[in-house]
C-alpha atoms as a PDB file:
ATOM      1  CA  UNK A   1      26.548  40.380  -6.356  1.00  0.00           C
ATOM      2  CA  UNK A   2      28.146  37.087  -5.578  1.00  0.00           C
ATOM      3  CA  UNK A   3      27.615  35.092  -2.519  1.00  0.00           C
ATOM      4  CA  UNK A   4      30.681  34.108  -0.084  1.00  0.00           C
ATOM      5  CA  UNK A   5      31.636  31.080  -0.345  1.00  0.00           C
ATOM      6  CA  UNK A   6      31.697  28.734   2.961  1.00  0.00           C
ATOM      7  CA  UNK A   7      34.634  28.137   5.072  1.00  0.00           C
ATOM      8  CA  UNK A   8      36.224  24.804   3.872  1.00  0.00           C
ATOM      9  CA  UNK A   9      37.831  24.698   7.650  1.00  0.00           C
ATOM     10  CA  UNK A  10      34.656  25.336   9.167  1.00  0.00           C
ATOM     11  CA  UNK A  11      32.888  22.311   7.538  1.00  0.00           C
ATOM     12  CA  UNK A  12      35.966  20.037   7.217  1.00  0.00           C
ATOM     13  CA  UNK A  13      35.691  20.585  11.422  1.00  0.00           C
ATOM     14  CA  UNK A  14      32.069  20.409  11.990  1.00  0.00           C
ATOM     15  CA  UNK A  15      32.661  17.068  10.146  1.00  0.00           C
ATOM     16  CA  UNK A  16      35.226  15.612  11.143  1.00  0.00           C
ATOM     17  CA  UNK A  17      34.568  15.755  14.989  1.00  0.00           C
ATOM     18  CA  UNK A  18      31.278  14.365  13.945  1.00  0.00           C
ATOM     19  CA  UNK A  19      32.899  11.468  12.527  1.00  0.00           C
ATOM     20  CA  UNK A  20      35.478  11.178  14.241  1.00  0.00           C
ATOM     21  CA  UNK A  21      33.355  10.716  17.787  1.00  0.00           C
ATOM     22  CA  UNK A  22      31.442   7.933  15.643  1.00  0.00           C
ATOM     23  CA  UNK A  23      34.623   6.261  14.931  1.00  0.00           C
ATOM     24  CA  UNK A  24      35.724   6.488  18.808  1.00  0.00           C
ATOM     25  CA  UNK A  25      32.604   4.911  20.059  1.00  0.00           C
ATOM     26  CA  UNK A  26      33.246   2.606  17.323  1.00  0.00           C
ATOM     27  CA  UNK A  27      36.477   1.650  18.534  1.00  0.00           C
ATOM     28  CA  UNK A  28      36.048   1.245  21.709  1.00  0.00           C
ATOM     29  CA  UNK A  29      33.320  -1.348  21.274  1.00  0.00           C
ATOM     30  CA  UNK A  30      35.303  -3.351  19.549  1.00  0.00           C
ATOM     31  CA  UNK A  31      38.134  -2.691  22.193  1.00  0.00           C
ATOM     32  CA  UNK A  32      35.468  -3.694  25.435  1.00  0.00           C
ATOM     33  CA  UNK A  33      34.245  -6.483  22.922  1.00  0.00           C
ATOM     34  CA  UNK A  34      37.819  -7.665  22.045  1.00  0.00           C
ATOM     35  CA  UNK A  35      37.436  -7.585  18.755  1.00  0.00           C
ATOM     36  CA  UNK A  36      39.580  -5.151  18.106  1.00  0.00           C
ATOM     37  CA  UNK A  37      41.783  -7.956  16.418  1.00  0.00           C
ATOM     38  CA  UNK A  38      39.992  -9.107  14.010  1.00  0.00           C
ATOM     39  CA  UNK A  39      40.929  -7.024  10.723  1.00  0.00           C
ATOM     40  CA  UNK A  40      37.834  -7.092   9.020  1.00  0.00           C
ATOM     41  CA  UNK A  41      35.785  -5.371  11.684  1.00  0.00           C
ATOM     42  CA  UNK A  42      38.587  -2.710  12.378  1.00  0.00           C
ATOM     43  CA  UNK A  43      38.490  -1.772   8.899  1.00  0.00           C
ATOM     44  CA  UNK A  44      35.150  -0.692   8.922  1.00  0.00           C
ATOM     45  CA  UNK A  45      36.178   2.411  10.830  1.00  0.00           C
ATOM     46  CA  UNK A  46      37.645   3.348   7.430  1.00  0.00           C
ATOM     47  CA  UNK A  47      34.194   3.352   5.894  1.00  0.00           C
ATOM     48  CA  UNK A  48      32.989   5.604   8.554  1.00  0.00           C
ATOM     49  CA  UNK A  49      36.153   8.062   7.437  1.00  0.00           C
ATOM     50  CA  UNK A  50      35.491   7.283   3.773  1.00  0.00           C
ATOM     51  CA  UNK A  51      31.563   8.421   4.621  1.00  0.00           C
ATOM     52  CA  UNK A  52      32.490  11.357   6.497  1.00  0.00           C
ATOM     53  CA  UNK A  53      34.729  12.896   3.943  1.00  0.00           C
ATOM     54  CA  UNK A  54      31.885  12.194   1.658  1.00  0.00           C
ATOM     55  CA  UNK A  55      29.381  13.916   4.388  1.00  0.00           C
ATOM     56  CA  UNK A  56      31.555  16.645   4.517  1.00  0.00           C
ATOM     57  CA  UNK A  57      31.943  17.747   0.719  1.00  0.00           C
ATOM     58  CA  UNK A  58      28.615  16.985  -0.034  1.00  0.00           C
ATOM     59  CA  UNK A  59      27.499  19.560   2.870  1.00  0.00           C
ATOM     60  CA  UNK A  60      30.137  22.406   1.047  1.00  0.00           C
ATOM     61  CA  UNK A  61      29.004  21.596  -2.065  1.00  0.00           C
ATOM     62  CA  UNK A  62      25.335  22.193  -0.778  1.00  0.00           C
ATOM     63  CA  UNK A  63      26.582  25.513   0.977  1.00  0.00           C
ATOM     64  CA  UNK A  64      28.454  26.885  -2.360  1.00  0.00           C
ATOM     65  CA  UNK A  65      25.936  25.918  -4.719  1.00  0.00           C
ATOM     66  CA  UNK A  66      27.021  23.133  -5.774  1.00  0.00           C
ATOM     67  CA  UNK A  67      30.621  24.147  -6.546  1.00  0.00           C
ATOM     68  CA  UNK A  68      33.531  22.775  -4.915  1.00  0.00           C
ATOM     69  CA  UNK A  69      37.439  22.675  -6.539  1.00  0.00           C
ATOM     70  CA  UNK A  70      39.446  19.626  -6.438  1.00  0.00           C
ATOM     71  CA  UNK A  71      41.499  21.837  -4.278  1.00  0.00           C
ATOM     72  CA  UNK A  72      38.854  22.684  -1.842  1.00  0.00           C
ATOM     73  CA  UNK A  73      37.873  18.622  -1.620  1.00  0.00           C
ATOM     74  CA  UNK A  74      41.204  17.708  -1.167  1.00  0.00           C
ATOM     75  CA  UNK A  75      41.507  20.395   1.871  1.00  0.00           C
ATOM     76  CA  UNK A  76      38.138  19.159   3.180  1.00  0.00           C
ATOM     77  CA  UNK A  77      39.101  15.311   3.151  1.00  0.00           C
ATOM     78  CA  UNK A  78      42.560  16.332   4.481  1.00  0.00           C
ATOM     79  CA  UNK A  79      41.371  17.992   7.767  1.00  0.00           C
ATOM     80  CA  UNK A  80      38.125  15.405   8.302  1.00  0.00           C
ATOM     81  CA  UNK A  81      40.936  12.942   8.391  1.00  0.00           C
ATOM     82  CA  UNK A  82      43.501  14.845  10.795  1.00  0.00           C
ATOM     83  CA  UNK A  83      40.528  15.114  12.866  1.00  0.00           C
ATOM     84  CA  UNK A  84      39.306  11.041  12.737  1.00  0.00           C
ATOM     85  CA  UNK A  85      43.257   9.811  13.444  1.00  0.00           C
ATOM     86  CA  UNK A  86      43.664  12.699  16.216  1.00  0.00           C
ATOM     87  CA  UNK A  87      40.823  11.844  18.283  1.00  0.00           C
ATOM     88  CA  UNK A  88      40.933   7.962  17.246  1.00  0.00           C
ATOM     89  CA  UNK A  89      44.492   7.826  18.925  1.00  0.00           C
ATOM     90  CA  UNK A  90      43.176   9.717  21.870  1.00  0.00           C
ATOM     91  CA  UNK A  91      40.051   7.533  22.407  1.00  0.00           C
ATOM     92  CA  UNK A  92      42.306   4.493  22.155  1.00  0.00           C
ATOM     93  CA  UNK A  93      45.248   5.864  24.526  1.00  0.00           C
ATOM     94  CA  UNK A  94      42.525   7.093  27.063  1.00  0.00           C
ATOM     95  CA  UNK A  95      40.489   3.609  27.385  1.00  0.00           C
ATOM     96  CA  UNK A  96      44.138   1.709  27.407  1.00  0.00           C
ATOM     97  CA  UNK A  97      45.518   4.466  30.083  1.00  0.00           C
ATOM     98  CA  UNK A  98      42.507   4.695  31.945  1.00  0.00           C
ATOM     99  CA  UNK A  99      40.336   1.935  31.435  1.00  0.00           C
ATOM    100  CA  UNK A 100      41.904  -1.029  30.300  1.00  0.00           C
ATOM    101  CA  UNK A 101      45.048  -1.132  31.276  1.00  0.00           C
ATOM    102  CA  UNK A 102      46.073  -5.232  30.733  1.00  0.00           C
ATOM    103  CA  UNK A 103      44.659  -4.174  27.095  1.00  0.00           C
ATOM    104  CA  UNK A 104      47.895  -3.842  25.297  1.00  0.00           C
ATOM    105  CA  UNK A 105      49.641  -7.297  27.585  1.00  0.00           C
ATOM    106  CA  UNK A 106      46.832  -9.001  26.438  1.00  0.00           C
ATOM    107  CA  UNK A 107      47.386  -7.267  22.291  1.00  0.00           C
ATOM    108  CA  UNK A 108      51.196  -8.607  23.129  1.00  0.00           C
ATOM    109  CA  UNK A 109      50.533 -11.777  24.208  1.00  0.00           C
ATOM    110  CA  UNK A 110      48.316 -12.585  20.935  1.00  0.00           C
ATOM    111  CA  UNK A 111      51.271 -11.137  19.093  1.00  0.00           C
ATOM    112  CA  UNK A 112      54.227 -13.112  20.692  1.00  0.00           C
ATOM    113  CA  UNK A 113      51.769 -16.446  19.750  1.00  0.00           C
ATOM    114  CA  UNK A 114      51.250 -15.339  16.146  1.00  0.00           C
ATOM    115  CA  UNK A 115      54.946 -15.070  15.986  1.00  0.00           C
ATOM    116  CA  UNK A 116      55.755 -18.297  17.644  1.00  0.00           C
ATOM    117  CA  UNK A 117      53.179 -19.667  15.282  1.00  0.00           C
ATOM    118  CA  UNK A 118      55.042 -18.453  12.221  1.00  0.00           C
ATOM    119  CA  UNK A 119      58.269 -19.965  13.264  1.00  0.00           C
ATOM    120  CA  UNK A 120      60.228 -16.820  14.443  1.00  0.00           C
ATOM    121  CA  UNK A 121      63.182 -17.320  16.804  1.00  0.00           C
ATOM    122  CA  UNK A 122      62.816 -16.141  20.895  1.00  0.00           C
ATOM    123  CA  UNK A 123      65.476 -13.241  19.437  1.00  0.00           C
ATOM    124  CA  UNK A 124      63.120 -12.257  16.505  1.00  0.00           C
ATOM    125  CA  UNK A 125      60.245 -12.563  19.281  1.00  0.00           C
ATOM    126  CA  UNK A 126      62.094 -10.571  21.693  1.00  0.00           C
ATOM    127  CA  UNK A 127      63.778  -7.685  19.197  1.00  0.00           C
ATOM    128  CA  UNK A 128      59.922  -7.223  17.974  1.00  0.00           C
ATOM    129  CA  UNK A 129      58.277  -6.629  21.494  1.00  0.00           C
ATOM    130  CA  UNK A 130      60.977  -4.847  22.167  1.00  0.00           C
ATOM    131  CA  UNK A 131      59.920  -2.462  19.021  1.00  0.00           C
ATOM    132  CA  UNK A 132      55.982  -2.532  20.167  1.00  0.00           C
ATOM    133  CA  UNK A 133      56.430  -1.508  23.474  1.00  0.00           C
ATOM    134  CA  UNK A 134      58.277   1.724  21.419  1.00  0.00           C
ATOM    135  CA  UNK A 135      54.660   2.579  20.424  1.00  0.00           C
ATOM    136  CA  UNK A 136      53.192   2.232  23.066  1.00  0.00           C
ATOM    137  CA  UNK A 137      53.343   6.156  24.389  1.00  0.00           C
ATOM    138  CA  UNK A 138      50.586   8.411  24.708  1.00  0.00           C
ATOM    139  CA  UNK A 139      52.443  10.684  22.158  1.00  0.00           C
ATOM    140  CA  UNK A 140      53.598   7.620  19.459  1.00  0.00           C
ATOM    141  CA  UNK A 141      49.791   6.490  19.503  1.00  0.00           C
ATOM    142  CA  UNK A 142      48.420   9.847  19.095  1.00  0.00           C
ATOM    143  CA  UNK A 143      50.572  11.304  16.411  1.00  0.00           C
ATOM    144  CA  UNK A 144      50.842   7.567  15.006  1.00  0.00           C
ATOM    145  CA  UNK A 145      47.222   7.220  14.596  1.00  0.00           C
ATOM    146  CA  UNK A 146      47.016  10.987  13.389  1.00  0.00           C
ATOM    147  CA  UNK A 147      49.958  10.847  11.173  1.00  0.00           C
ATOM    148  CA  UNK A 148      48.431   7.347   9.306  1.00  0.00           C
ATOM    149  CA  UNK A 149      45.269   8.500   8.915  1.00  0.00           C
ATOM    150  CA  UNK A 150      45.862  11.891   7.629  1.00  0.00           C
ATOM    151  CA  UNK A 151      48.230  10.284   4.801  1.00  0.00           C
ATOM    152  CA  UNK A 152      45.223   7.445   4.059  1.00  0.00           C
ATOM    153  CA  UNK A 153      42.374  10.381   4.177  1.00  0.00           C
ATOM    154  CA  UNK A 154      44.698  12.526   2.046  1.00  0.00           C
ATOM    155  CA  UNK A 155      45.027   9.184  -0.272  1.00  0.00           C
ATOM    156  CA  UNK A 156      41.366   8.912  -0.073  1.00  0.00           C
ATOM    157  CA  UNK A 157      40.269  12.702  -0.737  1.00  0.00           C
ATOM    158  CA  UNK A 158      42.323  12.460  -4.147  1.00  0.00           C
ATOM    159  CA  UNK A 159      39.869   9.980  -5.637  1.00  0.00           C
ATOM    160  CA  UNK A 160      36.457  11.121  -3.745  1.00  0.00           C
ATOM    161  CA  UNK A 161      37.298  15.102  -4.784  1.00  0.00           C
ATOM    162  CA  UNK A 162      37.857  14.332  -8.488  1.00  0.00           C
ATOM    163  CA  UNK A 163      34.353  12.490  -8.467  1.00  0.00           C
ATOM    164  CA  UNK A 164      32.796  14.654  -6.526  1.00  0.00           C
ATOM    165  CA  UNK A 165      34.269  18.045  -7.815  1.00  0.00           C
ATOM    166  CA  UNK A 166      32.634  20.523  -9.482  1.00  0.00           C
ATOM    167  CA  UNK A 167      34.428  23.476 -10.559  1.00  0.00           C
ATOM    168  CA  UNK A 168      32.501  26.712 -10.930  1.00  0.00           C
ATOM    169  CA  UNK A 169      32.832  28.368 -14.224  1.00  0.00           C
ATOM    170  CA  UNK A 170      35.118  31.073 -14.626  1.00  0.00           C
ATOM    171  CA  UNK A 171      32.874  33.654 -16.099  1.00  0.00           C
ATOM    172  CA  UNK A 172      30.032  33.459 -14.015  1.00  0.00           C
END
């Protein structure tokens, strides 16, 4: 008699919201902090994805006895990640809405220097704000932020499901 095997949606979610709330709270530290400019600390909320995708095919593998397809990795990493860049947008649109509101002026204002400081033209300036403030929608950030991480994660759950896979034989 052979045991089901776990839901991969069930764990992928359990997972991901996990993760996903530590890479909010995360986030908006380094929002309140203002360092949500500096590149090297925002990348570390990709570790946190990287670990929970990790997290979250270890815990299947654990619940199927240690056997988990490439397939089933890739559909784990694929929905942890939906999950990080869906709530990530929301956390960020939420404390800019709500909480911060200069936030983004003040994210603009950096931007316009940087661009002065590369030599741009007040046009290039200009016709580039122009384009940010585009983004700036509670519906561009959300589905941005979802969209981009879902195609990273999916990027991402290639490589950690072929190490981590572990196909169970067919004639067992």
């Amino acid at each position: 008699m052979t045991e089901k095997e776990p839901s991969v949606g069930s764990v992928a979610l359990k997972w991901g919201f996990i993760f996903a709330l530590i890479g909010v709270v995360f986030s908006l530290i380094l929002m309140v902090a203002d360092l949500s400019e500096n590149r090297w600390l925002s990348s570390l909320a990709y570790i946190i994805l990287i670990v929970g995708i990790v997290v979250a095919m270890k815990n299947y593998k654990e619940l199927n006895q240690g056997f988990m397809s490439y397939g089933q990795g890739l559909g784990i990493g694929s929905i942890v990640s939906a999950i990080f860049g869906f709530l990530s947008g929301l956390g960020s649109w939420l404390y800019i809405e709500f909480v911060d509101p200069e936030y983004m002026a003040r994210v603009m204002e950096k931007q316009r220097v940087q661009m002065l400081e590369q030599g741009l033209t007040d046009e290039q300036i200009d016709a580039g704000m122009a384009m940010a403030e585009n983004f700036q929608g509670p519906v561009t950030m959300i589905l941005g932020a979802t969209v981009v991480t879902l195609i990273l994660g999916f990027i991402l759950s290639l490589i950690i499901s072929a190490v981590m896979k572990n196909t169970r034989p067919e004639f067992e």
